[in-house]
N, C-alpha and C. Protein backbone atom coordinates (compact mmCIF):
# COMPACT_ATOMS: atom_id res chain seq x y z
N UNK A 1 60.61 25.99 -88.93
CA UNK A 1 61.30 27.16 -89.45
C UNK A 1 61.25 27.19 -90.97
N UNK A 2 60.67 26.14 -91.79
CA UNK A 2 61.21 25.76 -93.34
C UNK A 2 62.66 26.09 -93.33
N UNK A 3 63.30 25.95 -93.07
CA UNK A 3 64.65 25.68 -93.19
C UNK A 3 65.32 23.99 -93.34
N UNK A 4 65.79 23.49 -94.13
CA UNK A 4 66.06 22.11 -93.92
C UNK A 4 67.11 21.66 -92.93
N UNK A 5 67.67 20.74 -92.19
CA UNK A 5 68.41 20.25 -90.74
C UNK A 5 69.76 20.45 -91.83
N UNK A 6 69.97 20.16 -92.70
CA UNK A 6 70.94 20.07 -93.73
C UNK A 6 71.73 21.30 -93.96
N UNK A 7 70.92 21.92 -94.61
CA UNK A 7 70.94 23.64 -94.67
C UNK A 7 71.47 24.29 -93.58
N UNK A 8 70.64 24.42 -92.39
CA UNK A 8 71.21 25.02 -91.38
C UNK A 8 72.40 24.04 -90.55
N UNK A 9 72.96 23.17 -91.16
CA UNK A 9 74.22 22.37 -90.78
C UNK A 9 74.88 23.03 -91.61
N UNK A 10 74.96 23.00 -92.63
CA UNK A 10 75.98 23.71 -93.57
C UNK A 10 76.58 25.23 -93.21
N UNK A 11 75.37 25.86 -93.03
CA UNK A 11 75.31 27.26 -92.67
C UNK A 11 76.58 27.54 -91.31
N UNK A 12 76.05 26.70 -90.48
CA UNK A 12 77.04 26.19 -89.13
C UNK A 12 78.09 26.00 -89.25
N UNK A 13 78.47 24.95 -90.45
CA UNK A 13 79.84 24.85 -90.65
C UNK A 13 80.97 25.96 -91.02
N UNK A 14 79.75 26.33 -91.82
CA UNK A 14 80.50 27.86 -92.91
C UNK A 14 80.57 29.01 -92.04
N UNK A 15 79.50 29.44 -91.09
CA UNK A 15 79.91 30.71 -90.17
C UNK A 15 81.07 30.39 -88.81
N UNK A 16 81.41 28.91 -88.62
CA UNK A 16 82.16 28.67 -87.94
C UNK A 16 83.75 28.60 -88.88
N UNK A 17 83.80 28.43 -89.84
CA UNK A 17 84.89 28.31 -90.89
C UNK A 17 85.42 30.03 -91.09
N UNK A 18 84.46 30.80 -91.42
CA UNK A 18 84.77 32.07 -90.99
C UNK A 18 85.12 32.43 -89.80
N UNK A 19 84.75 32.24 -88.98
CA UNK A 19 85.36 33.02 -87.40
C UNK A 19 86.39 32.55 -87.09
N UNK A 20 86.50 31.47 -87.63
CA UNK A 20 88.12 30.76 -87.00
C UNK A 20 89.11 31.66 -88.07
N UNK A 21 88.55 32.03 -89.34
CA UNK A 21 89.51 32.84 -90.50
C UNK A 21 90.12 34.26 -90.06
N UNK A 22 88.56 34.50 -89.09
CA UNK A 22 88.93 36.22 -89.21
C UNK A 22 89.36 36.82 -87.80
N UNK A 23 89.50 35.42 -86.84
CA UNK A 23 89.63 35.43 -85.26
C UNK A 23 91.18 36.24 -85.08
N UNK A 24 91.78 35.91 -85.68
CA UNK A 24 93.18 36.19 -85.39
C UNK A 24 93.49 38.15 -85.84
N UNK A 25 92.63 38.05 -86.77
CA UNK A 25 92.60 39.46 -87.11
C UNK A 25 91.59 40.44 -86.94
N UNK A 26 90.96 39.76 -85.82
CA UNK A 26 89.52 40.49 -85.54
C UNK A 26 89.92 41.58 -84.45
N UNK A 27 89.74 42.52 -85.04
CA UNK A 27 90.24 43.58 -83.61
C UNK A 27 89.63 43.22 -82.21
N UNK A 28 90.33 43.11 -81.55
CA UNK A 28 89.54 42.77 -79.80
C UNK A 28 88.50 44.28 -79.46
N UNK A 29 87.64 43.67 -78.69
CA UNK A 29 86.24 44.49 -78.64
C UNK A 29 86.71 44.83 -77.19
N UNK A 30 87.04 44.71 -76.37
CA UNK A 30 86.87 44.87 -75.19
C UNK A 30 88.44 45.66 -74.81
N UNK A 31 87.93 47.11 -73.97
CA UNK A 31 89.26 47.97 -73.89
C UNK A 31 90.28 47.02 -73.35
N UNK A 32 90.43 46.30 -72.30
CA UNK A 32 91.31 45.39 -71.61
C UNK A 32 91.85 44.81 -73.01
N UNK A 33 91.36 44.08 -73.63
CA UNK A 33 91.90 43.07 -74.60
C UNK A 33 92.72 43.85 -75.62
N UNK A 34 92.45 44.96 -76.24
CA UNK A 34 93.22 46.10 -76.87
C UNK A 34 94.55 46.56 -75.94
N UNK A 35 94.12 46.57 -74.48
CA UNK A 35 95.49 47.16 -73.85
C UNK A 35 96.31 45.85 -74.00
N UNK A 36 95.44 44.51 -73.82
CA UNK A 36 96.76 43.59 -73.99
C UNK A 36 97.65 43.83 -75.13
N UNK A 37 96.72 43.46 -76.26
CA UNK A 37 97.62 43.63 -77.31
C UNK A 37 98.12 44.52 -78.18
N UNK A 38 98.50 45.37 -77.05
CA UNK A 38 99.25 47.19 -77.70
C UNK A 38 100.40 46.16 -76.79
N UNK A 39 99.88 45.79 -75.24
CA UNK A 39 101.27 45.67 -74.52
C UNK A 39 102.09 44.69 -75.16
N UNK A 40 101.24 43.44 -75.78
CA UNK A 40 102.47 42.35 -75.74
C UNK A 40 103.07 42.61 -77.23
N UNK A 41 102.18 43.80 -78.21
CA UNK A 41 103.11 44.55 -79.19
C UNK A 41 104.17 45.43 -78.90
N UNK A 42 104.54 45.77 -77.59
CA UNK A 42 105.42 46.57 -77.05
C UNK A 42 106.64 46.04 -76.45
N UNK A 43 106.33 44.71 -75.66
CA UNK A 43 106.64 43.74 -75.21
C UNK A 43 107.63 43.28 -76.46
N UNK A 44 107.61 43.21 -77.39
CA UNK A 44 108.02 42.42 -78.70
C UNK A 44 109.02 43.12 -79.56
N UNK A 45 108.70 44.66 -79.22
CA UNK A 45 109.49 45.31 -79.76
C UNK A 45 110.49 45.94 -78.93
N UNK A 46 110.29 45.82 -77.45
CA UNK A 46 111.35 46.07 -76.55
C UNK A 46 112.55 45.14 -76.89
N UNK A 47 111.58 43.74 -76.66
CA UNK A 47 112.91 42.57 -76.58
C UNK A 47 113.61 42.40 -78.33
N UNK A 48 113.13 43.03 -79.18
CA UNK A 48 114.05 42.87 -80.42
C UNK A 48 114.96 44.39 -80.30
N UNK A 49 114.57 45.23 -79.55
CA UNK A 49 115.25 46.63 -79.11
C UNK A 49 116.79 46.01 -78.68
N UNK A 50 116.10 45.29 -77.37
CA UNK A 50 117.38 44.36 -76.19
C UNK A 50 118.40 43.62 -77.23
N UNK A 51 117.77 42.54 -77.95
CA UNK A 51 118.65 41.80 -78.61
C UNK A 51 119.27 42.67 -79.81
N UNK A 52 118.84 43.50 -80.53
CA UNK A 52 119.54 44.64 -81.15
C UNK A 52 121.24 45.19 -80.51
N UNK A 53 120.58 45.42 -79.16
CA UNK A 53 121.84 46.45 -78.34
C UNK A 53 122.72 45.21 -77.95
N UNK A 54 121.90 44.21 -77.56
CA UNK A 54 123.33 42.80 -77.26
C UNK A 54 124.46 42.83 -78.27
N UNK A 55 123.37 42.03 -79.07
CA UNK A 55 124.56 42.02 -80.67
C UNK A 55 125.20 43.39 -80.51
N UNK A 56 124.94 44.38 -80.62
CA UNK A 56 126.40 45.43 -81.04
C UNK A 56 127.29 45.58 -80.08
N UNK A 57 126.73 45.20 -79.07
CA UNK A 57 127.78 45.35 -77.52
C UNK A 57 128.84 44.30 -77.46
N UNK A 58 128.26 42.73 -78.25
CA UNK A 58 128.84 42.19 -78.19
C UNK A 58 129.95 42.21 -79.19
N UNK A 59 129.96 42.85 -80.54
CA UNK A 59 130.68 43.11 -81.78
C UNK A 59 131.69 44.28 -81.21
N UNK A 60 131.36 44.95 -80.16
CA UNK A 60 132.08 46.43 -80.05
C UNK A 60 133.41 45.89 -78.67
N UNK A 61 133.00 44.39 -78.13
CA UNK A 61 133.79 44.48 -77.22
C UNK A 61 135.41 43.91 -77.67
């Protein structure tokens, strides 16, 4: 390839150092994986909804 074993080790390291950076914020590609994470964003904001209405129910009794 003229590429040195060195070089393309490095290269390896560094495009794997990126994906692990940008994994978490990489929009999901696949419709399923987007519906997950609308749901378990919904999921998250229900249950801080719930614990919202506890606390005042519990202050009002």
């Amino acid at each position: 390839m003229g590429i040195g074993r060195t070089t393309l080790e490095s290269w390896i390291r560094q495009l794997k150092v990126e994906r692990v950076d940008k994994a978490p914020n990489a929009s999901p590609r696949a419709p399923e994986q987007r519906e997950i994470r609308d749901l378990k964003k919904k999921i998250k904001r229900i249950e801080e909804e719930k614990d919202i209405l506890n606390r005042q129910f519990v202050v009002t009794e």
